[in-house]
Protein backbone atom coordinates (compact mmCIF):
# COMPACT_ATOMS: atom_id res chain seq x y z
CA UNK A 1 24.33 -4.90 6.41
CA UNK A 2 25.83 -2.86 9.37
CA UNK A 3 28.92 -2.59 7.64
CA UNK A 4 27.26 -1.38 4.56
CA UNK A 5 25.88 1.94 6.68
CA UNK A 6 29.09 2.29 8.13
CA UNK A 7 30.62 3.00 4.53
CA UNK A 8 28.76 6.21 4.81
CA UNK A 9 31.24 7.27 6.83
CA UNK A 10 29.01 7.64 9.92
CA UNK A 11 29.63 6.38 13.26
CA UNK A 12 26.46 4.10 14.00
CA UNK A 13 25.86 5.13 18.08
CA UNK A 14 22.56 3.11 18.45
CA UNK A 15 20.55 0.56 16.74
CA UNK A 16 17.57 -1.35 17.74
CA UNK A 17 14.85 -3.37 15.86
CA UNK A 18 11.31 -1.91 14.73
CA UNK A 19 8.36 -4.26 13.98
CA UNK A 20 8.97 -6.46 10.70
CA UNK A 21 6.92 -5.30 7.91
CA UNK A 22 5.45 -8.36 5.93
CA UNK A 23 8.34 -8.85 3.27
CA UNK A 24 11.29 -6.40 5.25
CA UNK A 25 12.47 -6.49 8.71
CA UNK A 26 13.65 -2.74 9.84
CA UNK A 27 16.22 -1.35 12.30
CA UNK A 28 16.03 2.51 14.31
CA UNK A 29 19.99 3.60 13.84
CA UNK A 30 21.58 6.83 15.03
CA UNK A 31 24.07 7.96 13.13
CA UNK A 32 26.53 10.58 13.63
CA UNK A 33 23.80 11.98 15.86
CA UNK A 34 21.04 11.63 12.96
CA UNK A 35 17.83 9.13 13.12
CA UNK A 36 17.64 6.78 10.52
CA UNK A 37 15.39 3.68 9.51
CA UNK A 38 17.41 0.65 8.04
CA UNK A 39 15.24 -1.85 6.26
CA UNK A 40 16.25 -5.33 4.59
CA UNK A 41 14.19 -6.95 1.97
CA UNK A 42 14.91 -9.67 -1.02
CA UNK A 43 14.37 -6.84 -3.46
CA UNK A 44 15.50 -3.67 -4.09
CA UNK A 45 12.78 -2.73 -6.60
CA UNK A 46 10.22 -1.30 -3.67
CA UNK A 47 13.14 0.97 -2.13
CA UNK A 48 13.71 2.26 -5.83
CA UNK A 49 10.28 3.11 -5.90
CA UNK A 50 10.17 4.68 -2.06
CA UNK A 51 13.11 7.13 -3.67
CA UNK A 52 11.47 8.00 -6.76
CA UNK A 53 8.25 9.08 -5.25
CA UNK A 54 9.79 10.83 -2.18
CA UNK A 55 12.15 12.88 -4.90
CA UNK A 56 8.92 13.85 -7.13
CA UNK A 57 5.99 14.03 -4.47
CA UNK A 58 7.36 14.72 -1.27
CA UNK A 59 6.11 18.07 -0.06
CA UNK A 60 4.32 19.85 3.12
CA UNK A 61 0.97 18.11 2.22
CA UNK A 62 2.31 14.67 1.59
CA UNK A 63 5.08 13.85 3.84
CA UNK A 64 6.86 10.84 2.60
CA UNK A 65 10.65 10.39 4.72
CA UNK A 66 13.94 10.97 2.82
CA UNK A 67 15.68 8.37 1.26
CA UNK A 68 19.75 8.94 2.23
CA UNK A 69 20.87 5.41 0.52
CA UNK A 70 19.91 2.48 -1.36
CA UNK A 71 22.37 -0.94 -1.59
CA UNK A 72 22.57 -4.32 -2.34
CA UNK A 73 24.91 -6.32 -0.31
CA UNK A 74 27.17 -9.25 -1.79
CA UNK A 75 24.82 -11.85 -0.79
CA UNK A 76 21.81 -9.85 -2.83
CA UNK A 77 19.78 -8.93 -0.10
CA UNK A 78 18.83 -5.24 -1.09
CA UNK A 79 18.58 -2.25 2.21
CA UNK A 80 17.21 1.14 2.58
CA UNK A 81 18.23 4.04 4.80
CA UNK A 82 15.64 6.20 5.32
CA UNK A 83 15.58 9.56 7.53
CA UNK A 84 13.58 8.31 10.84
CA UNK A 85 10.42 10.61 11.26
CA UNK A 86 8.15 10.68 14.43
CA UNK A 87 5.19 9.25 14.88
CA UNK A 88 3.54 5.64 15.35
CA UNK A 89 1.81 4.05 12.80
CA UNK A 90 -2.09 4.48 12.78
CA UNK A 91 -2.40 1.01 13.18
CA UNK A 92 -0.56 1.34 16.60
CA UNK A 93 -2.41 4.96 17.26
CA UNK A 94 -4.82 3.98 20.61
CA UNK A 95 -8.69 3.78 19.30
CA UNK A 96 -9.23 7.15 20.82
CA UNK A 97 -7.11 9.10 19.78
CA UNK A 98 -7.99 7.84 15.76
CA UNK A 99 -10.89 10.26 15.47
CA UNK A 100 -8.73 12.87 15.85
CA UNK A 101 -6.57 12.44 12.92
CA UNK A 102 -8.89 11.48 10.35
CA UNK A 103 -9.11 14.53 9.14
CA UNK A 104 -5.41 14.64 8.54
CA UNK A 105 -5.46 11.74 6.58
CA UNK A 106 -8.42 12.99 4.28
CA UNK A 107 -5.74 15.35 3.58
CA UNK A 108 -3.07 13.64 2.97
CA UNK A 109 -5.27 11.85 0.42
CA UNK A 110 -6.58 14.87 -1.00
CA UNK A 111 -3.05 15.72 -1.76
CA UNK A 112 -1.97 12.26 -3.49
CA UNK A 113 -4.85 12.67 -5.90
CA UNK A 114 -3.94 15.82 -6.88
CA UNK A 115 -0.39 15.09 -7.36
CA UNK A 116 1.37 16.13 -11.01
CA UNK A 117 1.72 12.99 -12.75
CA UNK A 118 4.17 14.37 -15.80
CA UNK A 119 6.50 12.50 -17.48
CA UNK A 120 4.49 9.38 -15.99
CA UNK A 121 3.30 6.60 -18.09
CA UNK A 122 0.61 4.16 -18.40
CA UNK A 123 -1.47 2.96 -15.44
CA UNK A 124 -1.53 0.21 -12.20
CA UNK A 125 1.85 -0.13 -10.87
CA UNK A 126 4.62 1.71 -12.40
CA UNK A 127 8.23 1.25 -11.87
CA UNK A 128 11.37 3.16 -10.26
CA UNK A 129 11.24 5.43 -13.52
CA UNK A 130 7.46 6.04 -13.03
CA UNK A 131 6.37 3.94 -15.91
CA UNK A 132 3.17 1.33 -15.10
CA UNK A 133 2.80 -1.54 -16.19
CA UNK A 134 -0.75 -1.62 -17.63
CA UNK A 135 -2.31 0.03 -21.13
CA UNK A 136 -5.21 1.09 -18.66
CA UNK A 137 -7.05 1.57 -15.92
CA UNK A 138 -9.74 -0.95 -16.52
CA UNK A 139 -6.86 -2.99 -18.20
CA UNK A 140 -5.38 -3.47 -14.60
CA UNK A 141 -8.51 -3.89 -12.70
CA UNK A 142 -9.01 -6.75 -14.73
CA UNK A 143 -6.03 -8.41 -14.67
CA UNK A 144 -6.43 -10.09 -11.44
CA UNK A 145 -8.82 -12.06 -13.64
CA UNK A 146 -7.22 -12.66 -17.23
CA UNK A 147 -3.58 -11.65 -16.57
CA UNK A 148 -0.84 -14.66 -16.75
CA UNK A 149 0.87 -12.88 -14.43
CA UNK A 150 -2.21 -14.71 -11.46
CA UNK A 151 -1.25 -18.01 -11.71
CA UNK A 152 -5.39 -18.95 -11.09
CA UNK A 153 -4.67 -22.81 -11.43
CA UNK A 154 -2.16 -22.69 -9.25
CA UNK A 155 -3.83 -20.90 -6.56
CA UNK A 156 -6.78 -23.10 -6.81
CA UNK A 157 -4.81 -25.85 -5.48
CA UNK A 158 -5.74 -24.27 -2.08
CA UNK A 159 -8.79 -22.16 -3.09
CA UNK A 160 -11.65 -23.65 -4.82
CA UNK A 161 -12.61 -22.01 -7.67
CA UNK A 162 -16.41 -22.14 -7.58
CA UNK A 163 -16.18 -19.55 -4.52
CA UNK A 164 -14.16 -17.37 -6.56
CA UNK A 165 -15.33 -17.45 -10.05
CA UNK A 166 -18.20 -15.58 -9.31
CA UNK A 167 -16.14 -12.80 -7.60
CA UNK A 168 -14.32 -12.85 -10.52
CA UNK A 169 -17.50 -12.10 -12.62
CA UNK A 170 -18.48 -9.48 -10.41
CA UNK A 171 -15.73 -7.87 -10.99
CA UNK A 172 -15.61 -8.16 -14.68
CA UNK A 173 -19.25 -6.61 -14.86
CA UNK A 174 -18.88 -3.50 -12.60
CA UNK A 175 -15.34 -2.66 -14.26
CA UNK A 176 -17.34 -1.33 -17.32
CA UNK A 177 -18.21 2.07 -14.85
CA UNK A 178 -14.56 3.09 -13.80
CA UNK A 179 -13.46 6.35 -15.27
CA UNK A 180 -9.97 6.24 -16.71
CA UNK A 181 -8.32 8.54 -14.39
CA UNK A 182 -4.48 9.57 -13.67
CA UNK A 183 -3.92 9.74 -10.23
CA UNK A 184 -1.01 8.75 -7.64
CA UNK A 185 -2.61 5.66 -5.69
CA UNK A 186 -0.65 4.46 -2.80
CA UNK A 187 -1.73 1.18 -3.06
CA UNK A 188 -1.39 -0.27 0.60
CA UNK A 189 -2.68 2.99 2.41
CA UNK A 190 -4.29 3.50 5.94
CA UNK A 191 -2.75 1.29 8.32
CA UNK A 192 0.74 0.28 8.62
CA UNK A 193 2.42 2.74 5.93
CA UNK A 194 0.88 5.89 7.31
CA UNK A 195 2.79 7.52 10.49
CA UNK A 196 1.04 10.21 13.02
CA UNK A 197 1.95 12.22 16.12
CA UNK A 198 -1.99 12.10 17.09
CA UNK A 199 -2.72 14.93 14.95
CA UNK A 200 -0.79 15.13 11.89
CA UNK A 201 0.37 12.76 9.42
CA UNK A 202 4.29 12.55 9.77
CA UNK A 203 4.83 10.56 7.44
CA UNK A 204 4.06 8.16 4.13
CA UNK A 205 6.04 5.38 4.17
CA UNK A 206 6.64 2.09 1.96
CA UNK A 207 5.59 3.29 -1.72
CA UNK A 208 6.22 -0.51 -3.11
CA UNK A 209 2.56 -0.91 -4.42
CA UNK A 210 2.36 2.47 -5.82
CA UNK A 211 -0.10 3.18 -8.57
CA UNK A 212 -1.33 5.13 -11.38
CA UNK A 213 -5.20 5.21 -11.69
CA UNK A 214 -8.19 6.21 -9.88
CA UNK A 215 -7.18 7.44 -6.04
CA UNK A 216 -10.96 6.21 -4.84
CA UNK A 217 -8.77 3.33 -4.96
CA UNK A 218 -6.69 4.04 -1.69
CA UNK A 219 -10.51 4.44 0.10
CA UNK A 220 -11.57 1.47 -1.14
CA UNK A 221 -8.49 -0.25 0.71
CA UNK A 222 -9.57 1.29 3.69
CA UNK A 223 -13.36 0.26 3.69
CA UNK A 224 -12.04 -3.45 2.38
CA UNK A 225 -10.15 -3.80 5.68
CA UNK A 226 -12.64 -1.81 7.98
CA UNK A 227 -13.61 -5.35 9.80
CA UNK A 228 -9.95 -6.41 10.37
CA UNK A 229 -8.46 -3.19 11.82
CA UNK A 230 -10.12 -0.58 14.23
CA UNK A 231 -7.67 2.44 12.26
CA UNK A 232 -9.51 1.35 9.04
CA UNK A 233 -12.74 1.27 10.79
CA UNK A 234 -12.63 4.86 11.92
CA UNK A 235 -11.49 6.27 9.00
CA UNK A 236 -14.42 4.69 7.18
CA UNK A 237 -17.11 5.99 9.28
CA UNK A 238 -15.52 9.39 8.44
CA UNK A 239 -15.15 8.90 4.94
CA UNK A 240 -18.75 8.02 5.25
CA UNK A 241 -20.20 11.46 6.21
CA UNK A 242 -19.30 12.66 2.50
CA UNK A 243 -21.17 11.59 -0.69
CA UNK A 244 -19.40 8.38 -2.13
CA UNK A 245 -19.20 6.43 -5.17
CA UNK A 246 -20.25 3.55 -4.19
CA UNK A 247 -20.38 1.78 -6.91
CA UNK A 248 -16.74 2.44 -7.67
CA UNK A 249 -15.64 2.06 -4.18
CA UNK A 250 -17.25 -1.98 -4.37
CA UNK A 251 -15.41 -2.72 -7.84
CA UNK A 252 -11.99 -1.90 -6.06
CA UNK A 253 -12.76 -3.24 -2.59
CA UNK A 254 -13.75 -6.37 -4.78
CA UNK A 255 -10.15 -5.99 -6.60
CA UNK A 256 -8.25 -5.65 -3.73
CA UNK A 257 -10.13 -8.70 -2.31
CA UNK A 258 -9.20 -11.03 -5.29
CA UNK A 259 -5.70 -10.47 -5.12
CA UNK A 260 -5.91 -11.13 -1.18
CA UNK A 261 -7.30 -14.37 -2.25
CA UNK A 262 -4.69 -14.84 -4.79
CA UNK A 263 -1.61 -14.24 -2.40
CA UNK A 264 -2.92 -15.81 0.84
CA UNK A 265 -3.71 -19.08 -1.75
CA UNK A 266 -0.28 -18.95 -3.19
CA UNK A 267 1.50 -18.43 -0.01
CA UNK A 268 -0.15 -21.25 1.44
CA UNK A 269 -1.77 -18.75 4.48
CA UNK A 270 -4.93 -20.16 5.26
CA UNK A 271 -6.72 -18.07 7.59
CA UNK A 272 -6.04 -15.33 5.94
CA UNK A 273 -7.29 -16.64 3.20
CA UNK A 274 -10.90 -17.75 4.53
CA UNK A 275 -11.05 -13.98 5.70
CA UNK A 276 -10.14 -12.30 2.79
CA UNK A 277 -12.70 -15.14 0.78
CA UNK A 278 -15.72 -14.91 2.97
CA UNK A 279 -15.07 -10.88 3.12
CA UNK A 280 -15.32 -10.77 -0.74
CA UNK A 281 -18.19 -12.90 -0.62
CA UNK A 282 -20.09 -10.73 1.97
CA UNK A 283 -19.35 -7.45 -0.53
CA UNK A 284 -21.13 -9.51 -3.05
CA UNK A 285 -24.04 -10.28 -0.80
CA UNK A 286 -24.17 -6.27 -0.22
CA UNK A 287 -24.01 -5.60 -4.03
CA UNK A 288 -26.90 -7.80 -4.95
């Protein structure tokens, strides 16, 4: 992979490694003077995707770090060279200092939703030519339920059903009130993929789960994972000053729960699993 980079024509004067992400492991490189990021994953599709949205959405208001090369090396394992930009993740911000850049990232939200979505097509996850996948919005909320792309009886090998069914049917009922809206959703937002000097939001990062649908959807993530990370707890107590949805914001944090349960069960990663389980079981306790 080194040797890719240096086909740039650079001269790599440092490299070091940065903490793994959960399906890439990443590299800090200078070269020829300039910062980069170097990541490494199995697939090249999420890289594709961090391109396309950085060329059509980057801007002032949402920061999201250059792309300088994509690859795929001869033994397929795909990289990324990304311009380095400062900043620590929030999830690595100190618990102080997160109150003061919750604001920021209402903004940074603010500006997502009211990205131009032209030329875009369809809805849930799109592709690397901004196409998604789905016919609708409901169409993908619901497909975590009757989609053959969720192997259910598979995942059930390590799951038992009768807790999730009636998650399932929660779901299903409370879909029915979800405007069909256009919006850019991040997807994974408010923890690891959003950078900060402690004031500002430097950066957007890792655009691999990238949406098209309602952007409530990106809050939702962040009140879903509220008990897990003290970044996501902050930012919900803030979120929490303003009038909400909530109605909305339980469908998603109940979608975003399922397919927790789905990938923890298929990856065999159990105590994830009983959290992300008994977390969608105590939002259905709360919706009752």
């Amino acid at each position: 992979m080194i040797t890719a980079i240096a086909t740039l024509g650079g001269e790599i004067t440092h490299i070091e490694p940065v903490q793994d992400g959960e399906e890439s492991f990443a590299f800090r490189v200078i070269i020829s003077g300039k910062k980069y990021v170097l990541r490494a994953n199995h697939h090249i599709h999420g890289f594709e995707k961090d391109d396309f949205v950085c060329r059509r959405f980057a801007g002032p208001a949402l920061p999201i770090p250059e792309i300088e090369a994509i690859g795929v090396l001869d033994n397929g394992v795909a990289w990324c060279l990304s311009v380095l930009v400062p900043g620590v993740t929030l999830q690595d911000l100190p618990v102080a200092a997160l109150p003061s850049v919750t604001g920021a990232v209402d903004g940074v939200m603010k500006a997502m939703a009211a990205a131009p979505l032209d030329g875009m097509s369809g809805f849930g996850p799109f592709n690397a030519q901004g196409h998604g996948r789905y016919t609708s919005w409901k169409a993908y909320l619901e497909s975590i339920v009757n989609d053959p792309l969720y192997n259910w009886q598979e995942a059930g090998k390590r799951v038992a059903m009768k807790r999730v069914v009636p998650l399932q049917e929660q779901l299903l009922q409370s879909i029915a009130a979800c405007p069909e809206k256009r919006q850019l959703v991040h997807g994974d937002f408010g923890s690891n993929n959003v950078l900060t000097d402690g004031h500002l939001v430097t950066g957007v990062i890792d655009w691999s789960e990238a949406m098209i649908g309602d952007s409530l959807y990106d809050m939702a993530n962040i009140f879903f994972w509220r008990t897990w990370l003290d970044c996501m707890e902050y930012q919900a107590r803030y979120f929490e000053a303003f009038p909400l949805d909530k109605a909305r914001l339980a469908c998603y944090q109940m979608r975003i729960g399922l397919e927790q349960v789905y990938q923890t069960a298929i990856d065999g990663a159990t105590d994830d699993l009983d959290w992300a389980l008994l977390r969608c079981e105590h939002l259905l306790g709360l919706s009752r």
